[in-house]
PDB file of N, CA and C in Angstrom:
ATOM      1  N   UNK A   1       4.076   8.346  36.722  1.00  0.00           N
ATOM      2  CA  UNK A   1       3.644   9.544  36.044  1.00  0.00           C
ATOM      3  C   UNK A   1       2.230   9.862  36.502  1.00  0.00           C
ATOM      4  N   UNK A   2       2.272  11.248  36.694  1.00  0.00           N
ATOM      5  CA  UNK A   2       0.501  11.146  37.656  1.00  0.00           C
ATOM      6  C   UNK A   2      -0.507  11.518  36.686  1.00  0.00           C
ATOM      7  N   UNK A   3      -1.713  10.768  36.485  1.00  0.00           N
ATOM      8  CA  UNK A   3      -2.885  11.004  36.040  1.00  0.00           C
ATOM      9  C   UNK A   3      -2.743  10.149  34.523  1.00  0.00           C
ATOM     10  N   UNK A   4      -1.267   9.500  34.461  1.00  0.00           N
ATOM     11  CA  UNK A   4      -1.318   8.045  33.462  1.00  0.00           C
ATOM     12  C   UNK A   4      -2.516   7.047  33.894  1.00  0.00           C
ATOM     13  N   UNK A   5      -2.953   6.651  32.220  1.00  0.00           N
ATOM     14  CA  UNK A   5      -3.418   5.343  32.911  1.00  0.00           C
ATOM     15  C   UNK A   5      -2.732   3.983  33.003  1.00  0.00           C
ATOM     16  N   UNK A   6      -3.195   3.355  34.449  1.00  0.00           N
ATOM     17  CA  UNK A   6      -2.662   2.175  34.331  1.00  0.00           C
ATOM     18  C   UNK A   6      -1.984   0.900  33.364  1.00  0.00           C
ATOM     19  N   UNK A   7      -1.499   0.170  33.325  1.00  0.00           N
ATOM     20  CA  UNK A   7      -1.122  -0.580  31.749  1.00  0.00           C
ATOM     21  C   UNK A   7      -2.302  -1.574  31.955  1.00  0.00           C
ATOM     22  N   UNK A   8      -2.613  -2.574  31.573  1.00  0.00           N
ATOM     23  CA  UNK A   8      -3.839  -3.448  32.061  1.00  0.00           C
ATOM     24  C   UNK A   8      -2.411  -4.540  30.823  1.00  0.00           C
ATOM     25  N   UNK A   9      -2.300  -5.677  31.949  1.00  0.00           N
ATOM     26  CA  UNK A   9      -1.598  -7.132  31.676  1.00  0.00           C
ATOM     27  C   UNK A   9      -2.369  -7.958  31.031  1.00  0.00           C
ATOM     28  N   UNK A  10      -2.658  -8.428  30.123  1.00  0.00           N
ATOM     29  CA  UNK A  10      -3.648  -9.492  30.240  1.00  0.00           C
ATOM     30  C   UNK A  10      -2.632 -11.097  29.514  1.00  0.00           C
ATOM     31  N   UNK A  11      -3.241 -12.298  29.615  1.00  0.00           N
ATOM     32  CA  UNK A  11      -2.817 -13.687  29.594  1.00  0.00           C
ATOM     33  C   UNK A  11      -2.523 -13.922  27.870  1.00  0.00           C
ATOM     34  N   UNK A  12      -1.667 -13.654  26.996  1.00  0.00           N
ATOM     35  CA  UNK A  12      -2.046 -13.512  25.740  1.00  0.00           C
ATOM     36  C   UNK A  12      -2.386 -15.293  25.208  1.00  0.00           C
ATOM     37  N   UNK A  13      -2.174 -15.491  26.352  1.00  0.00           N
ATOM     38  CA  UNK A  13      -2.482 -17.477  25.415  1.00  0.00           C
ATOM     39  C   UNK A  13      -3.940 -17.751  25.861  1.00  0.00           C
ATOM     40  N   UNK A  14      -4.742 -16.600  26.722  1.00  0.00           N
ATOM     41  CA  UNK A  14      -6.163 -16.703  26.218  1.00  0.00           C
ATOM     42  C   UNK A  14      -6.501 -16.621  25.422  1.00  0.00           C
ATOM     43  N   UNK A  15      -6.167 -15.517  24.328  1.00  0.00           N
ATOM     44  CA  UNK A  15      -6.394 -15.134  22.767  1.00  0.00           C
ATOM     45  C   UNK A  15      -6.308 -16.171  22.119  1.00  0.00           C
ATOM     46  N   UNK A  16      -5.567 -17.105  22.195  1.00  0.00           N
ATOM     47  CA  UNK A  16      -5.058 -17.946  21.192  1.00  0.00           C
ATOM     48  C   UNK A  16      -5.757 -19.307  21.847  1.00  0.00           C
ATOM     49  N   UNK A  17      -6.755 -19.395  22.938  1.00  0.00           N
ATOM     50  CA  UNK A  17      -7.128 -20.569  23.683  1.00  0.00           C
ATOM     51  C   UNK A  17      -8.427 -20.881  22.640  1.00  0.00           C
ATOM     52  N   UNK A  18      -8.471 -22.329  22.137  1.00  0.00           N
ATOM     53  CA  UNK A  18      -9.697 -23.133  21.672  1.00  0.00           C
ATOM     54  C   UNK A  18     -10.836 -23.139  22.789  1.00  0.00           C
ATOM     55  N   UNK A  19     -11.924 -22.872  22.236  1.00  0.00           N
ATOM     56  CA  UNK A  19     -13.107 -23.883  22.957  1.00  0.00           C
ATOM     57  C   UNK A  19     -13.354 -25.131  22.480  1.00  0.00           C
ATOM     58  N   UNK A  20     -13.029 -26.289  23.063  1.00  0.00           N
ATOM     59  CA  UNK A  20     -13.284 -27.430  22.867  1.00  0.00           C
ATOM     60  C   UNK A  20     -14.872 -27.926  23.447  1.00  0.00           C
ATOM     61  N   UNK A  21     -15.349 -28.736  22.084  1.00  0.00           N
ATOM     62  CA  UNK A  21     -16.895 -29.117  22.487  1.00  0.00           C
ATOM     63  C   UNK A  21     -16.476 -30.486  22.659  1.00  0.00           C
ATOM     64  N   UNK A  22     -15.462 -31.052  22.395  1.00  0.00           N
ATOM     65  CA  UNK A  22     -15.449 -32.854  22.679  1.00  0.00           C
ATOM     66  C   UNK A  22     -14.130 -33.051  21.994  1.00  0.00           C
ATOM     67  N   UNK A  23     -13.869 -34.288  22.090  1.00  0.00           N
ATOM     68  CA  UNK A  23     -12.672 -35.281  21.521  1.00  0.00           C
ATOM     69  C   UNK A  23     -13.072 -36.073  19.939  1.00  0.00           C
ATOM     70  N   UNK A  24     -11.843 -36.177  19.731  1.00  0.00           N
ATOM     71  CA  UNK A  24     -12.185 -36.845  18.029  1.00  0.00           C
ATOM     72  C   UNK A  24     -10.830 -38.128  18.179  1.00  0.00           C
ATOM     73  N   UNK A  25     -11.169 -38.941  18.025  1.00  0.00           N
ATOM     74  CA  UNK A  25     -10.024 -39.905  17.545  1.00  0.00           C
ATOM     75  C   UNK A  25      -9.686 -40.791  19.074  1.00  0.00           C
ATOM     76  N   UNK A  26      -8.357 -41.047  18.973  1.00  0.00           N
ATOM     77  CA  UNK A  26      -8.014 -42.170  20.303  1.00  0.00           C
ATOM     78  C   UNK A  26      -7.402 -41.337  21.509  1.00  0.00           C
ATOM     79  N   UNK A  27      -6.995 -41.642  22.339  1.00  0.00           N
ATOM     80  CA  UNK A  27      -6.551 -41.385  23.154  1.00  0.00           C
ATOM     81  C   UNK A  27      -4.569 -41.491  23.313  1.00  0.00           C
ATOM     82  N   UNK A  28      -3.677 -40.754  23.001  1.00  0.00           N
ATOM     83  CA  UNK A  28      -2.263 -40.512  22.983  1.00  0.00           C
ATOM     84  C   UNK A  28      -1.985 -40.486  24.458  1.00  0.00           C
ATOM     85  N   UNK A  29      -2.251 -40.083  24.943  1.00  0.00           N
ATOM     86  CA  UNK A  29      -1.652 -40.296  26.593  1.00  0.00           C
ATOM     87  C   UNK A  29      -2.416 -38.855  27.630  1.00  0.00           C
ATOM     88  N   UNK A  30      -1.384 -38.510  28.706  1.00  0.00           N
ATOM     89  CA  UNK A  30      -1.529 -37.430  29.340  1.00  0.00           C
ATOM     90  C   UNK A  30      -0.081 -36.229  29.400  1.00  0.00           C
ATOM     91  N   UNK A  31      -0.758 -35.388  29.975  1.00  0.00           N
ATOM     92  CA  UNK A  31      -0.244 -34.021  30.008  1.00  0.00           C
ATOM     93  C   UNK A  31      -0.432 -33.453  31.327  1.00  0.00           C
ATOM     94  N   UNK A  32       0.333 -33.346  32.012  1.00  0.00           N
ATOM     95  CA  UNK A  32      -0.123 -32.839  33.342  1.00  0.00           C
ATOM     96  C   UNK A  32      -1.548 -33.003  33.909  1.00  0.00           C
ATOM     97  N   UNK A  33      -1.666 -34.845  33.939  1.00  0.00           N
ATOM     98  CA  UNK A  33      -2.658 -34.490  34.249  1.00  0.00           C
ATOM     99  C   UNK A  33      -4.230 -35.366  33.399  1.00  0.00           C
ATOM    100  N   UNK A  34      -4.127 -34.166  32.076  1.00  0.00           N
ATOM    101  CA  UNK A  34      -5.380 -34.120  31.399  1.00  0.00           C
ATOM    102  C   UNK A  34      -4.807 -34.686  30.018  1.00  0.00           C
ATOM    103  N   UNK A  35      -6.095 -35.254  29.603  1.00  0.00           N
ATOM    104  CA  UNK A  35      -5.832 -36.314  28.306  1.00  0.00           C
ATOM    105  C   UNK A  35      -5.642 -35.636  26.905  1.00  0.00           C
ATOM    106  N   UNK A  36      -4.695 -36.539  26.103  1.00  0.00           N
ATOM    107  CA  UNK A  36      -4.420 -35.931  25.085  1.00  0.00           C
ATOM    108  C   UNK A  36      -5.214 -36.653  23.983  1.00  0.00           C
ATOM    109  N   UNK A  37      -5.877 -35.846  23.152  1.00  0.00           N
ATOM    110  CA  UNK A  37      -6.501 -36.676  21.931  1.00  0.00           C
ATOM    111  C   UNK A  37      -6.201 -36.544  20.967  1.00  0.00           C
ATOM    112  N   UNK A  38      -6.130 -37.545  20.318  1.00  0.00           N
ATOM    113  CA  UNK A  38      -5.628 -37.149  18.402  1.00  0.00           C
ATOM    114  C   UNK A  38      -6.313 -36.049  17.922  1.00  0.00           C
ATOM    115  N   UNK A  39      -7.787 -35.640  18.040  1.00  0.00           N
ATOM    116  CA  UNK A  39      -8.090 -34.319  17.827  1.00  0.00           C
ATOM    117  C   UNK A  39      -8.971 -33.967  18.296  1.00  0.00           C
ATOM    118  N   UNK A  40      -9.439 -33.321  18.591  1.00  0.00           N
ATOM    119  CA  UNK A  40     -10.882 -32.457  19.169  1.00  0.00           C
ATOM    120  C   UNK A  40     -11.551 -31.488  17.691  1.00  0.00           C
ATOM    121  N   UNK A  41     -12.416 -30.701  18.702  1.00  0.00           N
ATOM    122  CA  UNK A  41     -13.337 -30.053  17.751  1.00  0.00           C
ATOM    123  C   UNK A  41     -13.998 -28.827  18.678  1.00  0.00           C
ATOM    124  N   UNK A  42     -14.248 -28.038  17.446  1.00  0.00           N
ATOM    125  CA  UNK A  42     -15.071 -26.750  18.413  1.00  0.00           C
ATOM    126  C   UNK A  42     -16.505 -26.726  18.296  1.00  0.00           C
ATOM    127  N   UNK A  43     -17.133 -26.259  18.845  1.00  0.00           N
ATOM    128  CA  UNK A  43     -18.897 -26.031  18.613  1.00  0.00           C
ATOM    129  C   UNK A  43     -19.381 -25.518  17.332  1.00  0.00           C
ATOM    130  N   UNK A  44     -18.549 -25.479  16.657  1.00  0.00           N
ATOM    131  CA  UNK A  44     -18.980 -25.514  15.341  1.00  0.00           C
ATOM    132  C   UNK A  44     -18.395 -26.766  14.139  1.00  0.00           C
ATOM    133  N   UNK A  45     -18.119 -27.703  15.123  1.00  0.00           N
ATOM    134  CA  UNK A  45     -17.456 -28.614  14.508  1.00  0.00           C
ATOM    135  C   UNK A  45     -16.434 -28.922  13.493  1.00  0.00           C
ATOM    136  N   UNK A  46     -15.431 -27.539  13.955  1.00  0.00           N
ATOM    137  CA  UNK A  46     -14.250 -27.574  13.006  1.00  0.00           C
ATOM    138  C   UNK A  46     -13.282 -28.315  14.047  1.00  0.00           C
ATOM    139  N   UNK A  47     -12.588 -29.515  12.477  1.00  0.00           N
ATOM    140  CA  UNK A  47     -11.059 -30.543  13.535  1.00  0.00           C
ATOM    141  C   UNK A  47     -10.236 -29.783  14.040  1.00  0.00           C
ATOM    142  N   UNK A  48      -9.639 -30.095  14.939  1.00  0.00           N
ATOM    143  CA  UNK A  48      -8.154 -29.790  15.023  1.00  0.00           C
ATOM    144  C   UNK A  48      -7.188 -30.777  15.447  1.00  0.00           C
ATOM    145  N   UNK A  49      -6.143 -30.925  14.858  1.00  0.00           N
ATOM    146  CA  UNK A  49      -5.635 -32.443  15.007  1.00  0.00           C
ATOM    147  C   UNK A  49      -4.009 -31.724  15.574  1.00  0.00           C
ATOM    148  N   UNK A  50      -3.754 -32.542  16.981  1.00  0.00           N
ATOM    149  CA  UNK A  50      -2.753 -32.657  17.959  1.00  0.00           C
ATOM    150  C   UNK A  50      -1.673 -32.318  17.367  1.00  0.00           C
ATOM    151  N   UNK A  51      -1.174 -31.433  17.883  1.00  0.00           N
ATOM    152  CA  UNK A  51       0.294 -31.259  17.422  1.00  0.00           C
ATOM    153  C   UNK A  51       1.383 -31.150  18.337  1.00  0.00           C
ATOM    154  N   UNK A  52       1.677 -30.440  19.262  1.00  0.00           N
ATOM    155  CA  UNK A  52       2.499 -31.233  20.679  1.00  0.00           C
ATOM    156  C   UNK A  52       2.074 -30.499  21.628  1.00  0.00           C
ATOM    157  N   UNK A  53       3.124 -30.104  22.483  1.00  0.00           N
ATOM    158  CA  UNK A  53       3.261 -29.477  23.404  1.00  0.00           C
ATOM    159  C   UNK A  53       3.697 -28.108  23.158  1.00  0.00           C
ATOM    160  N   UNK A  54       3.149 -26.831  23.799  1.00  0.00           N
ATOM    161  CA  UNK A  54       3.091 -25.325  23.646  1.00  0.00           C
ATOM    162  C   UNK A  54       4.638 -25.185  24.161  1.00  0.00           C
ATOM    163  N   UNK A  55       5.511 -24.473  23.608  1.00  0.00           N
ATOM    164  CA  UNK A  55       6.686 -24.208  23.767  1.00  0.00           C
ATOM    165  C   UNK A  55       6.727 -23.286  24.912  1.00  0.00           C
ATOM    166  N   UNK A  56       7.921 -23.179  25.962  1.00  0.00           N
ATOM    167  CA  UNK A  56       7.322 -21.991  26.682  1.00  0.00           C
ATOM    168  C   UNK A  56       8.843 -21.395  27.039  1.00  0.00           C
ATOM    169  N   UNK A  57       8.643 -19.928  27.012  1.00  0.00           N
ATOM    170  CA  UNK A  57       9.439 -18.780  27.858  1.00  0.00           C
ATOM    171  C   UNK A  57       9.997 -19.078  28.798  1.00  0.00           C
ATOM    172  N   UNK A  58      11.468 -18.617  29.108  1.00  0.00           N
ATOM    173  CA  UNK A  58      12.359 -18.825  30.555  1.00  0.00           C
ATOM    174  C   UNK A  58      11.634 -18.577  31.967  1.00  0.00           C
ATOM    175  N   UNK A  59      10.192 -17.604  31.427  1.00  0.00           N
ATOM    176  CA  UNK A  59       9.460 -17.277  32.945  1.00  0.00           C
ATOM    177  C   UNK A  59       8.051 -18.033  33.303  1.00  0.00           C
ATOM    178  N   UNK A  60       8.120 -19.202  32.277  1.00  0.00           N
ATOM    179  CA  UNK A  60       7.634 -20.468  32.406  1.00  0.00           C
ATOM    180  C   UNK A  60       6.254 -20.267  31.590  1.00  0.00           C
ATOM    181  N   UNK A  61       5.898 -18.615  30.880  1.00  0.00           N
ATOM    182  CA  UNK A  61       4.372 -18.772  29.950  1.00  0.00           C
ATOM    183  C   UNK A  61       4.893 -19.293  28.299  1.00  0.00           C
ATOM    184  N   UNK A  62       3.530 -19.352  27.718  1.00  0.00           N
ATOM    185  CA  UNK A  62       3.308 -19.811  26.728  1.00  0.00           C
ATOM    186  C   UNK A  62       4.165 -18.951  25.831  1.00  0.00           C
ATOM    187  N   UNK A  63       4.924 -19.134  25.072  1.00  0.00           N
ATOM    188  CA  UNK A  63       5.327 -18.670  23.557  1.00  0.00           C
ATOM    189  C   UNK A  63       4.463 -18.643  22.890  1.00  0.00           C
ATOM    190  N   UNK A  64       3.784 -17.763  22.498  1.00  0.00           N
ATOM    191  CA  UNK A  64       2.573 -17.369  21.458  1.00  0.00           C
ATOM    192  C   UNK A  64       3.073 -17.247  20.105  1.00  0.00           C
ATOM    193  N   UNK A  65       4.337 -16.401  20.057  1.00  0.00           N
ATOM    194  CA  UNK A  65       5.181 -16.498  18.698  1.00  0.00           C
ATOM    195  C   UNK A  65       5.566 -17.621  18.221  1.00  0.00           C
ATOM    196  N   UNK A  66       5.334 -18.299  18.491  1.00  0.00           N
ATOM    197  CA  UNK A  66       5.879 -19.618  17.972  1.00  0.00           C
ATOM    198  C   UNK A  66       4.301 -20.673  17.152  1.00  0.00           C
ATOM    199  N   UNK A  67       3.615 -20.038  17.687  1.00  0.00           N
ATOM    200  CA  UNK A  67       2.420 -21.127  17.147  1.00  0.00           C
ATOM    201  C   UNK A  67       2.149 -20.289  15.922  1.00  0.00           C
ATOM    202  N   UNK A  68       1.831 -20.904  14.767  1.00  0.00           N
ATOM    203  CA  UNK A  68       1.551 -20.686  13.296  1.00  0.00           C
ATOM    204  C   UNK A  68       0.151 -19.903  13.700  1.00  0.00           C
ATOM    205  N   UNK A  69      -0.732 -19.453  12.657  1.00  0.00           N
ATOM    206  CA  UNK A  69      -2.038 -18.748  12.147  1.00  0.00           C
ATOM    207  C   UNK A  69      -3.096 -19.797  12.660  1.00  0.00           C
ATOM    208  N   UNK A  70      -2.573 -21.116  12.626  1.00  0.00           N
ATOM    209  CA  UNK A  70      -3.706 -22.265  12.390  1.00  0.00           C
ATOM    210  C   UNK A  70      -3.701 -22.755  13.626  1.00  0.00           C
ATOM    211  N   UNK A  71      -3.093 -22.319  14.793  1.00  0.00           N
ATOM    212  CA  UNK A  71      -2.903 -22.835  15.834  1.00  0.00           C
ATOM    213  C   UNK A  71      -3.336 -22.511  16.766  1.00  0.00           C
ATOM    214  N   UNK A  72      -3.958 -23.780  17.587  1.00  0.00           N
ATOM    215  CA  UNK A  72      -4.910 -23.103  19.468  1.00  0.00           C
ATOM    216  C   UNK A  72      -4.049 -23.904  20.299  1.00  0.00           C
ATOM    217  N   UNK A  73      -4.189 -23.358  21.714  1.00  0.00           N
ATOM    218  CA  UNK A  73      -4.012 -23.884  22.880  1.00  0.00           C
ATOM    219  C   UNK A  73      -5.360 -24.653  23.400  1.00  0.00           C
ATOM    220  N   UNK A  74      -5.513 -25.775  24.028  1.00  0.00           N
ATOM    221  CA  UNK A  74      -6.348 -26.236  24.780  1.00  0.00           C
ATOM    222  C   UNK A  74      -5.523 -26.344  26.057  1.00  0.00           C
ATOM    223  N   UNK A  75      -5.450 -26.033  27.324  1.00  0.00           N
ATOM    224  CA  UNK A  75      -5.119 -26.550  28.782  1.00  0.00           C
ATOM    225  C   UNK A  75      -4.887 -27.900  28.717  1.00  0.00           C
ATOM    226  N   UNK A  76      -3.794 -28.105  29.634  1.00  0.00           N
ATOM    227  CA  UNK A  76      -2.990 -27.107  30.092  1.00  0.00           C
ATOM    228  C   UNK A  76      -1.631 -27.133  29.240  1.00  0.00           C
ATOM    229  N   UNK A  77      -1.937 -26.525  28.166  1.00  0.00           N
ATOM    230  CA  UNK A  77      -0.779 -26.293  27.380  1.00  0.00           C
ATOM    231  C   UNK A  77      -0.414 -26.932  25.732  1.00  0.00           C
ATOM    232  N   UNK A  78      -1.731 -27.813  25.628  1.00  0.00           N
ATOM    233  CA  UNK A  78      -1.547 -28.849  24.227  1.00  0.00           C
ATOM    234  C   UNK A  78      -1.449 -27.755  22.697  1.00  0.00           C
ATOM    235  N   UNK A  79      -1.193 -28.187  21.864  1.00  0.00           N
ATOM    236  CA  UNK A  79      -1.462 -27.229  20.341  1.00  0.00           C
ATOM    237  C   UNK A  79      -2.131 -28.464  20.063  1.00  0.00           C
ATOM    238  N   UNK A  80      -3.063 -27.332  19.342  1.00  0.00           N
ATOM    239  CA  UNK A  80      -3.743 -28.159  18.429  1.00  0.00           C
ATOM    240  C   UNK A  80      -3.852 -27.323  16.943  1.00  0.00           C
ATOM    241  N   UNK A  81      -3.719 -28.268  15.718  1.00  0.00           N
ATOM    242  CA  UNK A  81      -4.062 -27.126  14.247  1.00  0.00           C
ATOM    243  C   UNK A  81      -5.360 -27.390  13.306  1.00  0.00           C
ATOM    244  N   UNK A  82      -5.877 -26.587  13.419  1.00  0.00           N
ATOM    245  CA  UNK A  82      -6.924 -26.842  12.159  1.00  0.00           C
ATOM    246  C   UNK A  82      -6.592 -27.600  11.611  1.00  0.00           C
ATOM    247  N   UNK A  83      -7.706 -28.623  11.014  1.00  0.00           N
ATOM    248  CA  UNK A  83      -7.579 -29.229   9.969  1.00  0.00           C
ATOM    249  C   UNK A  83      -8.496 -29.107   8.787  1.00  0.00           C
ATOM    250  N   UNK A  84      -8.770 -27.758   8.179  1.00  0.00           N
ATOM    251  CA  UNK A  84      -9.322 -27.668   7.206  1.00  0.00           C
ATOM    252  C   UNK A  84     -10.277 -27.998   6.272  1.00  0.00           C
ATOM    253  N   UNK A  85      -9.464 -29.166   6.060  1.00  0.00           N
ATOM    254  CA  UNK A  85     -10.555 -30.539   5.077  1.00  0.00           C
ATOM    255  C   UNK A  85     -11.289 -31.674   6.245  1.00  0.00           C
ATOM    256  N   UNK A  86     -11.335 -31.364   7.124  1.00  0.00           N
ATOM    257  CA  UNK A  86     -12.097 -32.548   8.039  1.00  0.00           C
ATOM    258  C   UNK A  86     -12.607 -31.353   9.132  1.00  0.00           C
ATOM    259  N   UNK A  87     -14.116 -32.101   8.973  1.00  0.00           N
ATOM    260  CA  UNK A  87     -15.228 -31.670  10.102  1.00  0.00           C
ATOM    261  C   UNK A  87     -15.712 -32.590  10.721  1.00  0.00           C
ATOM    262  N   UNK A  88     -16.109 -32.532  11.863  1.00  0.00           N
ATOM    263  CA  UNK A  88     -16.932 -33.336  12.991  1.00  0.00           C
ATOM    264  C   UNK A  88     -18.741 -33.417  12.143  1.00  0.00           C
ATOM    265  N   UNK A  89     -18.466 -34.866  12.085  1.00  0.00           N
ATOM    266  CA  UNK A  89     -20.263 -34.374  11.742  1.00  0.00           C
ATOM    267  C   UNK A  89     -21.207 -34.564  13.042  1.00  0.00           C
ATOM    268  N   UNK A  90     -22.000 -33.607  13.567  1.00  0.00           N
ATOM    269  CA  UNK A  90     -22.310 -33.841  14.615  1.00  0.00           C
ATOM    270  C   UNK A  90     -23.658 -34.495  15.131  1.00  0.00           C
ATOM    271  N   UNK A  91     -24.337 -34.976  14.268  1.00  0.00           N
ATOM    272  CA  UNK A  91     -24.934 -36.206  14.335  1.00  0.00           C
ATOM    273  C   UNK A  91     -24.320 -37.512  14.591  1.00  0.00           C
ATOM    274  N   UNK A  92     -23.709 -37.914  13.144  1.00  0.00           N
ATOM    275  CA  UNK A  92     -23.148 -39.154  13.722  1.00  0.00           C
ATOM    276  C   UNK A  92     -22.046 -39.592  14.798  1.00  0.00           C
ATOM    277  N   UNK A  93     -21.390 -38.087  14.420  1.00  0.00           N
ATOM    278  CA  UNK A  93     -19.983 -38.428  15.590  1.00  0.00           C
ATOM    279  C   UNK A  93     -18.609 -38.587  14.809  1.00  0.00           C
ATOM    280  N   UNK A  94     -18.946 -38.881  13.791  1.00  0.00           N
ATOM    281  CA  UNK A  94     -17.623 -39.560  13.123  1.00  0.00           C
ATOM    282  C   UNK A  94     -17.465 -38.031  12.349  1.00  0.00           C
ATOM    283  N   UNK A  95     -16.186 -38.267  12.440  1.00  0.00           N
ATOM    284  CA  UNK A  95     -14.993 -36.727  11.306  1.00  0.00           C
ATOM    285  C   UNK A  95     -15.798 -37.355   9.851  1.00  0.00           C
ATOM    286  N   UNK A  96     -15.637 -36.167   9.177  1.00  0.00           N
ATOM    287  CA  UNK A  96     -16.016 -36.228   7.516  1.00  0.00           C
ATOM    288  C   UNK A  96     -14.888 -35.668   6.763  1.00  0.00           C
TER     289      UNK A  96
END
């Protein structure tokens, strides 16, 4: 159609991607790769504690519909969910 604008694609499991500031807890194994932790945390030191692997589409991306309100992606592909009642204290290191 002439003088449409373009559609612009974008990655929707960026939207839904955590910034991770560090690891919380032990070490569960790997993932293509990169390590899985019982939980991490963001720069503001909210938990998020491991929940599996990101479900994915026949054309191999992320299912976004499928992850709850409380739910991030960290690379390459982990969920992780809030955990509400537990924060990183970031002095000592240890969850509260």
């Amino acid at each position: 159609m002439p003088g449409a604008l373009p559609m612009r694609h974008y990655d929707e499991s960026l939207i839904h991607a955590l910034r991770v500031a560090g690891n919380d807890g032990r070490l569960l194994g790997y993932y293509s790769g990169q390590p899985i932790f019982e939980a991490v945390y963001d720069h503001e030191g909210h938990r998020y504690a491991y929940v599996g692997v990101a479900p994915r589409l026949g054309n191999g991306r992320i299912n976004i519909t499928a992850l709850s309100d409380s739910q991030w992606l960290v690379a390459p592909g982990l969920v992780y969910e809030w955990d509400r009642n537990r924060r990183r204290l970031r002095d000592s290191g240890l969850a509260a």
